[in-house]
C-alpha atoms as a PDB file:
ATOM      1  CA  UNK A   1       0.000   0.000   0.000  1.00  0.00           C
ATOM      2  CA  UNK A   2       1.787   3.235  -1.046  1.00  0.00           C
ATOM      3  CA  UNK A   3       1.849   5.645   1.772  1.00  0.00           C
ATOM      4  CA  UNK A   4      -0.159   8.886   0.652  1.00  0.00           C
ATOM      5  CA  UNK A   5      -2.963   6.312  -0.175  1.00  0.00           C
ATOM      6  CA  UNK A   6      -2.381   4.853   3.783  1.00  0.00           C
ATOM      7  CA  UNK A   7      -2.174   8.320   4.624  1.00  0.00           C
ATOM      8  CA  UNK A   8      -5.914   9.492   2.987  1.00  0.00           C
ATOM      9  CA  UNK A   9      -7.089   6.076   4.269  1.00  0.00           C
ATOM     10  CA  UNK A  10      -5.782   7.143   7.895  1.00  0.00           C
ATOM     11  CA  UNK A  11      -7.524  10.558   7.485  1.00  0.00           C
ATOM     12  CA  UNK A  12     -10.675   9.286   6.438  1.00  0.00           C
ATOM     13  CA  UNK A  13     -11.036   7.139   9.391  1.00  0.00           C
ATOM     14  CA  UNK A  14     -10.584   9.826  11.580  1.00  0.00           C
ATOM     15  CA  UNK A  15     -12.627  12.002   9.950  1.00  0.00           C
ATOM     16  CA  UNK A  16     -15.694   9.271  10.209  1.00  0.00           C
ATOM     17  CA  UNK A  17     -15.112   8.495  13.851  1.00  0.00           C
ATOM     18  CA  UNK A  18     -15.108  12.008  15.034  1.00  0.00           C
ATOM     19  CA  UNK A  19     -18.229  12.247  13.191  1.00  0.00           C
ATOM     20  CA  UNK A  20     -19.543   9.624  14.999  1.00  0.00           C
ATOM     21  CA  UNK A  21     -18.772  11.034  18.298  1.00  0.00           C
ATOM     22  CA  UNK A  22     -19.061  14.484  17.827  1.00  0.00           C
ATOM     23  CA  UNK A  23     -23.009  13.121  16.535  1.00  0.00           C
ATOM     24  CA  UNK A  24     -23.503  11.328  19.285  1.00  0.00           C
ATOM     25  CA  UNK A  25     -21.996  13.575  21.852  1.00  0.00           C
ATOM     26  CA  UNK A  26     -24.383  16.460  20.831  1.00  0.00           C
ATOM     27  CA  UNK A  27     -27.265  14.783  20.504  1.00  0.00           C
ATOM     28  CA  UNK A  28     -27.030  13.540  23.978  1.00  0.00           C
ATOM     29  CA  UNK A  29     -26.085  17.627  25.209  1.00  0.00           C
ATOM     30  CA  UNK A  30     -29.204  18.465  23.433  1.00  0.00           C
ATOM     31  CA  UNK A  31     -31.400  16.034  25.449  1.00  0.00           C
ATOM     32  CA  UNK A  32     -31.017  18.968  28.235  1.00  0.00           C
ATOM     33  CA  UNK A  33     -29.322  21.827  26.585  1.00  0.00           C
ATOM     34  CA  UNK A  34     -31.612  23.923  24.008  1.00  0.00           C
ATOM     35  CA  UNK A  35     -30.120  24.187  20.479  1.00  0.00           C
ATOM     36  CA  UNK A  36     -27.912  27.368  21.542  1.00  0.00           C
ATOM     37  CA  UNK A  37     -28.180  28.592  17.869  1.00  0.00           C
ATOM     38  CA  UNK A  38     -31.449  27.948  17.598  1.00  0.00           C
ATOM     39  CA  UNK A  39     -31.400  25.293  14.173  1.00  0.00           C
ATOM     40  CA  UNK A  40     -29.836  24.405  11.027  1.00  0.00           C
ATOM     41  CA  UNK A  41     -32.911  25.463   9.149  1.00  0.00           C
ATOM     42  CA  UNK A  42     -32.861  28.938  11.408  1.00  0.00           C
ATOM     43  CA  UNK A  43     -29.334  29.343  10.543  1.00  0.00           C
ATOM     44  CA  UNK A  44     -29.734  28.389   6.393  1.00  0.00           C
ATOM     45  CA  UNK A  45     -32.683  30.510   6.168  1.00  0.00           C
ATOM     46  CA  UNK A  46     -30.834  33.677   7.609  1.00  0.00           C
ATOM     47  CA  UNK A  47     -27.867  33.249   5.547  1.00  0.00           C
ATOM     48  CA  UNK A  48     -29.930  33.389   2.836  1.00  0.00           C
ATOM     49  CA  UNK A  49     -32.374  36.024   3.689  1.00  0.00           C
ATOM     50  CA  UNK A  50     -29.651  38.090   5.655  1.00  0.00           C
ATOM     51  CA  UNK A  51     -31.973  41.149   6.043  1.00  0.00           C
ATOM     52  CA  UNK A  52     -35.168  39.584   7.334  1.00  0.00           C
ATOM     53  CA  UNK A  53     -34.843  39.483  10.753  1.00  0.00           C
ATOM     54  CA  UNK A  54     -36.181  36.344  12.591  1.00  0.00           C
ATOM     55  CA  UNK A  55     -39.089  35.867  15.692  1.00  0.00           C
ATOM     56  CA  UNK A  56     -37.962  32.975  17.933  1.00  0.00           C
ATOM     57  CA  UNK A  57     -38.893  32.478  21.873  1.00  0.00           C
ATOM     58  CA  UNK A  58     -38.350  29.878  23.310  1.00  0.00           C
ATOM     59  CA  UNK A  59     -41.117  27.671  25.362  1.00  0.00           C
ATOM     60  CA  UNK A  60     -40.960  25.054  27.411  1.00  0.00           C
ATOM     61  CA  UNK A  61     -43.265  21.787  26.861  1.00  0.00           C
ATOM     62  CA  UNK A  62     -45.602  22.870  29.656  1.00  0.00           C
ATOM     63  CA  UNK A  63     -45.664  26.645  28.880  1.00  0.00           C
ATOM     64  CA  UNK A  64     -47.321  25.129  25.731  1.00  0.00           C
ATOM     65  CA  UNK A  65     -51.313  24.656  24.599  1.00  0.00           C
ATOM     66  CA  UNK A  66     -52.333  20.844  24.656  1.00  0.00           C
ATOM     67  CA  UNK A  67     -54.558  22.043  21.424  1.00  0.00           C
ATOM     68  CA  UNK A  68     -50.947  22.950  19.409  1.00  0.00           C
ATOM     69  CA  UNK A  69     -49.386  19.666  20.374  1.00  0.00           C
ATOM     70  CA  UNK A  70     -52.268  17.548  19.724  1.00  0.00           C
ATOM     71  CA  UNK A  71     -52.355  19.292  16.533  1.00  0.00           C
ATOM     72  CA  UNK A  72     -49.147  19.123  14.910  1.00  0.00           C
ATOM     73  CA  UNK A  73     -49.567  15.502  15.797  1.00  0.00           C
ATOM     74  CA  UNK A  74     -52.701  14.669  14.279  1.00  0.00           C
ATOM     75  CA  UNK A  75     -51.472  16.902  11.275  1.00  0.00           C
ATOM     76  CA  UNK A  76     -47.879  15.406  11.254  1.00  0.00           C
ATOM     77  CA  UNK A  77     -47.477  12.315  13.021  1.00  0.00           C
ATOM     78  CA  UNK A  78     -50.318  10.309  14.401  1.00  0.00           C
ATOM     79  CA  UNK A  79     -47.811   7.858  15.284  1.00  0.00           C
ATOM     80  CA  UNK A  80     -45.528   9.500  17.548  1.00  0.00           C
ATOM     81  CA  UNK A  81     -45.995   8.079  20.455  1.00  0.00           C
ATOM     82  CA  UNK A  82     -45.664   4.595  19.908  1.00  0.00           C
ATOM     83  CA  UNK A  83     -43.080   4.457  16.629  1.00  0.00           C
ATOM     84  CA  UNK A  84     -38.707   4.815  17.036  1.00  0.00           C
ATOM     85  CA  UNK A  85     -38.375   7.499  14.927  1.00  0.00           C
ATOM     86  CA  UNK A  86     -39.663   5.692  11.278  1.00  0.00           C
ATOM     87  CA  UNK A  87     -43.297   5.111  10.488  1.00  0.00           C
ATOM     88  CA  UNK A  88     -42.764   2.216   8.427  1.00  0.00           C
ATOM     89  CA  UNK A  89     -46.599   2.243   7.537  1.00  0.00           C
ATOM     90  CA  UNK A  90     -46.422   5.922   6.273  1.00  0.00           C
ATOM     91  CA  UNK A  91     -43.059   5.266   4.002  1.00  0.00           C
ATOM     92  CA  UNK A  92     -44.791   1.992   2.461  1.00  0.00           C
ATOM     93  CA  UNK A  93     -48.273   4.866   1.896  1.00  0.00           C
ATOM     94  CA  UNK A  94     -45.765   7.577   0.581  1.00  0.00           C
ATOM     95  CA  UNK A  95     -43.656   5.357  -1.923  1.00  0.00           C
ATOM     96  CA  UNK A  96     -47.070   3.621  -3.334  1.00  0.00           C
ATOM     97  CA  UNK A  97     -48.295   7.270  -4.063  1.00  0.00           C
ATOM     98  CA  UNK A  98     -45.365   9.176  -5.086  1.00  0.00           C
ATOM     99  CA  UNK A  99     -45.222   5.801  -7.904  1.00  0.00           C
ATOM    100  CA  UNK A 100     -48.292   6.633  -9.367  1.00  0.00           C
ATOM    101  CA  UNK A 101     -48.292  10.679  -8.657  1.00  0.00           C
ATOM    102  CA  UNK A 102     -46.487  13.786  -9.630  1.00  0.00           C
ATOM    103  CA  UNK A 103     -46.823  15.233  -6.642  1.00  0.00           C
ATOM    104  CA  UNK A 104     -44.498  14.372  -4.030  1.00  0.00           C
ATOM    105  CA  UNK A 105     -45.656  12.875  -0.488  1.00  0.00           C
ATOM    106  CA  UNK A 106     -43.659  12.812   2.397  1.00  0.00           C
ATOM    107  CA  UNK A 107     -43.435  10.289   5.380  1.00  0.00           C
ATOM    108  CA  UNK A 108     -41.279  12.097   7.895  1.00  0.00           C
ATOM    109  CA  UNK A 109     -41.724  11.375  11.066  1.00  0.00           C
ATOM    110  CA  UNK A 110     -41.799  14.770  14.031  1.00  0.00           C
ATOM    111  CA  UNK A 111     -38.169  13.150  14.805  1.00  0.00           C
ATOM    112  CA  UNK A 112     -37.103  12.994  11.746  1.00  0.00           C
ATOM    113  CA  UNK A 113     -38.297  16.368  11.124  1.00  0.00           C
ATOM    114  CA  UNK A 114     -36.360  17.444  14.529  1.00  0.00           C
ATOM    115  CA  UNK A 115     -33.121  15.663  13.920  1.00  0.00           C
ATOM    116  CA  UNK A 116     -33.090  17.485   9.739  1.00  0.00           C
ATOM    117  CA  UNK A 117     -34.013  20.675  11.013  1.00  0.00           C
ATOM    118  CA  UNK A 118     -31.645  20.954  14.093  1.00  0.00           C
ATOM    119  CA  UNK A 119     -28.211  18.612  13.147  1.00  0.00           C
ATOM    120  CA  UNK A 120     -28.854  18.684   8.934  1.00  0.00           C
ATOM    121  CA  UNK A 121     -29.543  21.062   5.830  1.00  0.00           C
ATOM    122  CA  UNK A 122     -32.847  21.435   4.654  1.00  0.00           C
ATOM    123  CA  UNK A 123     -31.619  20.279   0.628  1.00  0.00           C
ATOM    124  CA  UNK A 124     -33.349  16.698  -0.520  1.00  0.00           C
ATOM    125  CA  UNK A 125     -30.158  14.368  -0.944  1.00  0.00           C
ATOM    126  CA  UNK A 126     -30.001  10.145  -0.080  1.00  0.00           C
ATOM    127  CA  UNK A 127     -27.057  11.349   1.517  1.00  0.00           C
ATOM    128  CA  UNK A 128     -29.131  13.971   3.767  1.00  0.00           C
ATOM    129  CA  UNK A 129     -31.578  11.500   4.497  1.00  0.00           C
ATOM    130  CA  UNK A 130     -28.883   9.021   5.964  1.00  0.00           C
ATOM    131  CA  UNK A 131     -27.683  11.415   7.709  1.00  0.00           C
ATOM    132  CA  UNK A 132     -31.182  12.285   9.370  1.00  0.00           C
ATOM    133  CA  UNK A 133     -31.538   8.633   9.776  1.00  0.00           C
ATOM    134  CA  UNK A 134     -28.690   8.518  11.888  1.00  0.00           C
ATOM    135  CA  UNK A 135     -29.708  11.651  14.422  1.00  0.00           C
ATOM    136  CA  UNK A 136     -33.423  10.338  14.458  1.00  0.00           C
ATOM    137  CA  UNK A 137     -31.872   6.695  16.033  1.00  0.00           C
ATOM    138  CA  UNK A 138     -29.985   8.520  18.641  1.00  0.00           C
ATOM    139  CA  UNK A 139     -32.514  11.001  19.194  1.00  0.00           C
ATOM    140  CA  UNK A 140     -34.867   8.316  20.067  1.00  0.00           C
ATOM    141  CA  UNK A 141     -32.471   6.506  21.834  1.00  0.00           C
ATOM    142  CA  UNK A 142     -31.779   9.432  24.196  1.00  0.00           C
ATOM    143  CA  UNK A 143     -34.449  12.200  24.134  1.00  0.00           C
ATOM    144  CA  UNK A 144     -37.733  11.318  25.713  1.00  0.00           C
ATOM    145  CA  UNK A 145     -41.065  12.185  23.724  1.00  0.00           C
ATOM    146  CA  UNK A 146     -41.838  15.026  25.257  1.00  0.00           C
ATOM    147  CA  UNK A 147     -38.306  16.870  24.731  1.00  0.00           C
ATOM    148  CA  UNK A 148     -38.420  15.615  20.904  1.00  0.00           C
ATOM    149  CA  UNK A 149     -41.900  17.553  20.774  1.00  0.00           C
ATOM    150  CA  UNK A 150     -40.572  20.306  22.543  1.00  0.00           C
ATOM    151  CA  UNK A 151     -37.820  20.852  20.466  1.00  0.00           C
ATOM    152  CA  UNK A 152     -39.849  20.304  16.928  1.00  0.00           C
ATOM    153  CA  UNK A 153     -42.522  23.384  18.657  1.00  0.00           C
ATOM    154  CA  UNK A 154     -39.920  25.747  19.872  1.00  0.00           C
ATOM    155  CA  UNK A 155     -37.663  25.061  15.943  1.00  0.00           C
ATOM    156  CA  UNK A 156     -40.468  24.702  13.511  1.00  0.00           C
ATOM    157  CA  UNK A 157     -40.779  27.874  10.844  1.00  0.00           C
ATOM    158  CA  UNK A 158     -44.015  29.222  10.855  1.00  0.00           C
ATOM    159  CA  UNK A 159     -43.389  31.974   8.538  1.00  0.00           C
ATOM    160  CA  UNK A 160     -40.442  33.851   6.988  1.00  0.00           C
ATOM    161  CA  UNK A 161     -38.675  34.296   9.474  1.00  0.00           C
ATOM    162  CA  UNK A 162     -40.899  32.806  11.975  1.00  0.00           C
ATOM    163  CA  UNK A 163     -39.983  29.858  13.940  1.00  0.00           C
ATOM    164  CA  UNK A 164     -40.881  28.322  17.271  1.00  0.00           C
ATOM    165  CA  UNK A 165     -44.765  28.028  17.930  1.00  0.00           C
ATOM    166  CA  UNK A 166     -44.647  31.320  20.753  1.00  0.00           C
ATOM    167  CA  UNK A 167     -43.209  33.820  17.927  1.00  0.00           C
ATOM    168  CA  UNK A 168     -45.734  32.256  15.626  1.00  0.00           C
ATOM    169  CA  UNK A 169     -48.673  32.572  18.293  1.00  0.00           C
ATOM    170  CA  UNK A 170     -47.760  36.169  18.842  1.00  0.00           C
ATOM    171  CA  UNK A 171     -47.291  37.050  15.145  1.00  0.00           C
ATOM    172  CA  UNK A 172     -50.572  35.584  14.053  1.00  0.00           C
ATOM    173  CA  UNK A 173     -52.995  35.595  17.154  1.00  0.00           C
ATOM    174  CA  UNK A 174     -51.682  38.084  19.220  1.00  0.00           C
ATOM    175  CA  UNK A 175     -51.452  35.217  22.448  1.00  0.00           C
ATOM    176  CA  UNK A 176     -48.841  33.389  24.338  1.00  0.00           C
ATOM    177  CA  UNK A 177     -48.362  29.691  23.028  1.00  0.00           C
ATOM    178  CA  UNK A 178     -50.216  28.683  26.488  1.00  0.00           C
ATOM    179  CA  UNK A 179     -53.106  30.534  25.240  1.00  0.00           C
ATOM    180  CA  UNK A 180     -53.851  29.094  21.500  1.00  0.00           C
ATOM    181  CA  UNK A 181     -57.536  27.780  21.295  1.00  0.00           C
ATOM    182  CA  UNK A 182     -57.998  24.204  18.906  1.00  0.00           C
ATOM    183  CA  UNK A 183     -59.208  26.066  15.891  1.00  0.00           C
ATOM    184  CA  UNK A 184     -55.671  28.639  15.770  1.00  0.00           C
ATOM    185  CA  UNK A 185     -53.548  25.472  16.759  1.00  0.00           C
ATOM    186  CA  UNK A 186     -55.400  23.517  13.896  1.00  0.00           C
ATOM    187  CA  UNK A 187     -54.744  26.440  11.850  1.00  0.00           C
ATOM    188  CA  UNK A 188     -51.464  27.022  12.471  1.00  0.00           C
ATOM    189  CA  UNK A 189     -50.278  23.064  12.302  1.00  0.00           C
ATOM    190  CA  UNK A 190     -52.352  23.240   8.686  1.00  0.00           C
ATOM    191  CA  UNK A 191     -49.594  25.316   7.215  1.00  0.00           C
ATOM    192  CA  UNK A 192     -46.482  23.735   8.342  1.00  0.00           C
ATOM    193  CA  UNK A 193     -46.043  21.262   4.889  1.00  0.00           C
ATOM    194  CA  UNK A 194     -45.505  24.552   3.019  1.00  0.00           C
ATOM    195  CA  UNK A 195     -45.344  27.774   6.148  1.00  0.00           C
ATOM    196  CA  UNK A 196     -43.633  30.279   3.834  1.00  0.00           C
ATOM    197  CA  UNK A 197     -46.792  30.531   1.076  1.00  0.00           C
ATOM    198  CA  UNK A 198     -49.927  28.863   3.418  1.00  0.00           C
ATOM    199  CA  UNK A 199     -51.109  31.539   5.825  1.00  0.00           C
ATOM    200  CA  UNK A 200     -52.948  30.507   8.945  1.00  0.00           C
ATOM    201  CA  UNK A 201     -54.885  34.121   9.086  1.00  0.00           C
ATOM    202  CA  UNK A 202     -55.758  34.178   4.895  1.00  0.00           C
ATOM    203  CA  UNK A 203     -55.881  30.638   4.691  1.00  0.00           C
ATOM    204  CA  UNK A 204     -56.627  29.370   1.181  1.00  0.00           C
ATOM    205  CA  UNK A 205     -59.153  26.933   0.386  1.00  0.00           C
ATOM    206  CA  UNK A 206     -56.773  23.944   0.360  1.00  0.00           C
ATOM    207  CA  UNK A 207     -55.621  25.527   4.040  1.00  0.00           C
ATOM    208  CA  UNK A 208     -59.155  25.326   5.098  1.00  0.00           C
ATOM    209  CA  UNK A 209     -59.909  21.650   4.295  1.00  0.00           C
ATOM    210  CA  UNK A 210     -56.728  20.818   5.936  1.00  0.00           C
ATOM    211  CA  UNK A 211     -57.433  22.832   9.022  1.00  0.00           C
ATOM    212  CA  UNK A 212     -60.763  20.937   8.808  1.00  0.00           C
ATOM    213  CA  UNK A 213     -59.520  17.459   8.841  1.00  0.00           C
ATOM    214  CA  UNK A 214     -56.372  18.511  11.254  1.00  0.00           C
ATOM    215  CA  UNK A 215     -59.420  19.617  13.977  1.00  0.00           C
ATOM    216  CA  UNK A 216     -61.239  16.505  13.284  1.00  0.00           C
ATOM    217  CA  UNK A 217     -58.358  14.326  13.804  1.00  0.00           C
ATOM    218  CA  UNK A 218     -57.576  16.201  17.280  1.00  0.00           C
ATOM    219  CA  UNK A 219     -60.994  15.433  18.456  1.00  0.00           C
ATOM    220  CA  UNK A 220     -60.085  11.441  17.248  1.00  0.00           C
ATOM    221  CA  UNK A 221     -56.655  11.278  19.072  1.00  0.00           C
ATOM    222  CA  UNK A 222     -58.156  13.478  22.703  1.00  0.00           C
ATOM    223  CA  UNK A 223     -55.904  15.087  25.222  1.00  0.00           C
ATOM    224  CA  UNK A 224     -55.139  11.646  27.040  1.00  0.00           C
ATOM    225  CA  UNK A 225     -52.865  11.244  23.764  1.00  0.00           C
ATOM    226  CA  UNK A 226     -50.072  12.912  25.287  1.00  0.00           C
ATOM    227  CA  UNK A 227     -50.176  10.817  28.409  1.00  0.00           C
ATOM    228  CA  UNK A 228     -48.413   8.196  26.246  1.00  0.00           C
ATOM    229  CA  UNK A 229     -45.658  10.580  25.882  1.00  0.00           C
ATOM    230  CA  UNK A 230     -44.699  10.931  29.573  1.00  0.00           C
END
């Protein structure tokens, strides 16, 4: 073996276990520590859109209305509580549509969804979605329910330049997070496949069915949902 090659072979390996533990190591901080720069997503968006300036406040889990987290589940994930990070179920859905439609449907789970938009960039790649494979094990593995929903409220965009559910509450209502009734939370959860063109205060007709459905599907699921998150 000729030494330069030993030497990039050497390098490599390095390179891939640091990843490993750097990965590891920070997804376990994060169990306690709030993402100190907020997200990936956050960060992306602002380097982009430099002169925008961005709402974010942070809110703890119980600081939070039971009608927005019932909500983004029923809208997002209706298998949260009970699934390690895949809904195997919603890929097998997703790939039977998306081979028969033009439109593209997505089966990402709210921990998937937490470990692209915190760790990951927010570009469609096979290599991106390894990646976000990789964080949502370890998330799971680590993070209880409750701090994965947490997170996914407090980092989710809302809006440009909107992101967390309080700046979004306070942007759009005019109330604290604590204080969102089931019909905003359905309405705000209604816009989150596509947050930057839906509105949750001019919501368009497709908004409205959604927001329809989302509030139906709340009622289904009830407030003892999130005792299976504890």
């Amino acid at each position: 073996m000729k030494p330069l090659f030993r030497k990039f072979l050497n390098i490599t390996k390095k390179a891939i276990i640091g990843f490993i533990l750097l990965s590891i190591f920070s997804t376990l901080v994060m169990r306690w520590v709030n993402p100190p720069f907020g997200s990936m997503l956050m960060i992306e968006r602002k380097i982009m859109h430099w002169n925008t300036p961005q709402q974010r406040i942070w809110k703890d889990l119980d600081e939070i209305s039971d009608n927005i987290k019932i909500a983004v589940i029923a809208s997002e994930d209706q298998n949260f509580s009970v699934h390690w990070g895949f809904d195997f179920n919603a890929i097998r859905l997703a790939l039977d549509h998306n081979q028969n439609s033009k439109k593209i449907k997505g089966a990402s789970t709210i921990t998937q969804q937490v470990a692209k938009n915190i760790f990951l960039w927010p570009t469609r790649s096979w290599i991106r979605k390894g990646m976000e494979s990789w964080f949502t094990l370890w998330i799971e593995l680590f993070w209880s329910k409750e701090r994965i929903l947490e997170v996914y409220l407090n980092c989710a965009e809302w809006g440009e330049g909107i992101f967390g559910i309080e700046a979004a509450s306070q942007y759009y209502f005019n109330v604290s997070a604590d204080q969102l009734t089931s019909q905003q939370a359905s309405l705000l959860a209604a816009v989150l496949p596509n947050p930057r063109r839906w509105s949750p205060i001019k919501p368009s007709e497709r908004v409205k069915k959604r927001t329809k459905w989302i509030h139906a599907q709340m009622s289904n699921l009830g407030n003892d949902y999130l005792k299976q998150l504890k």
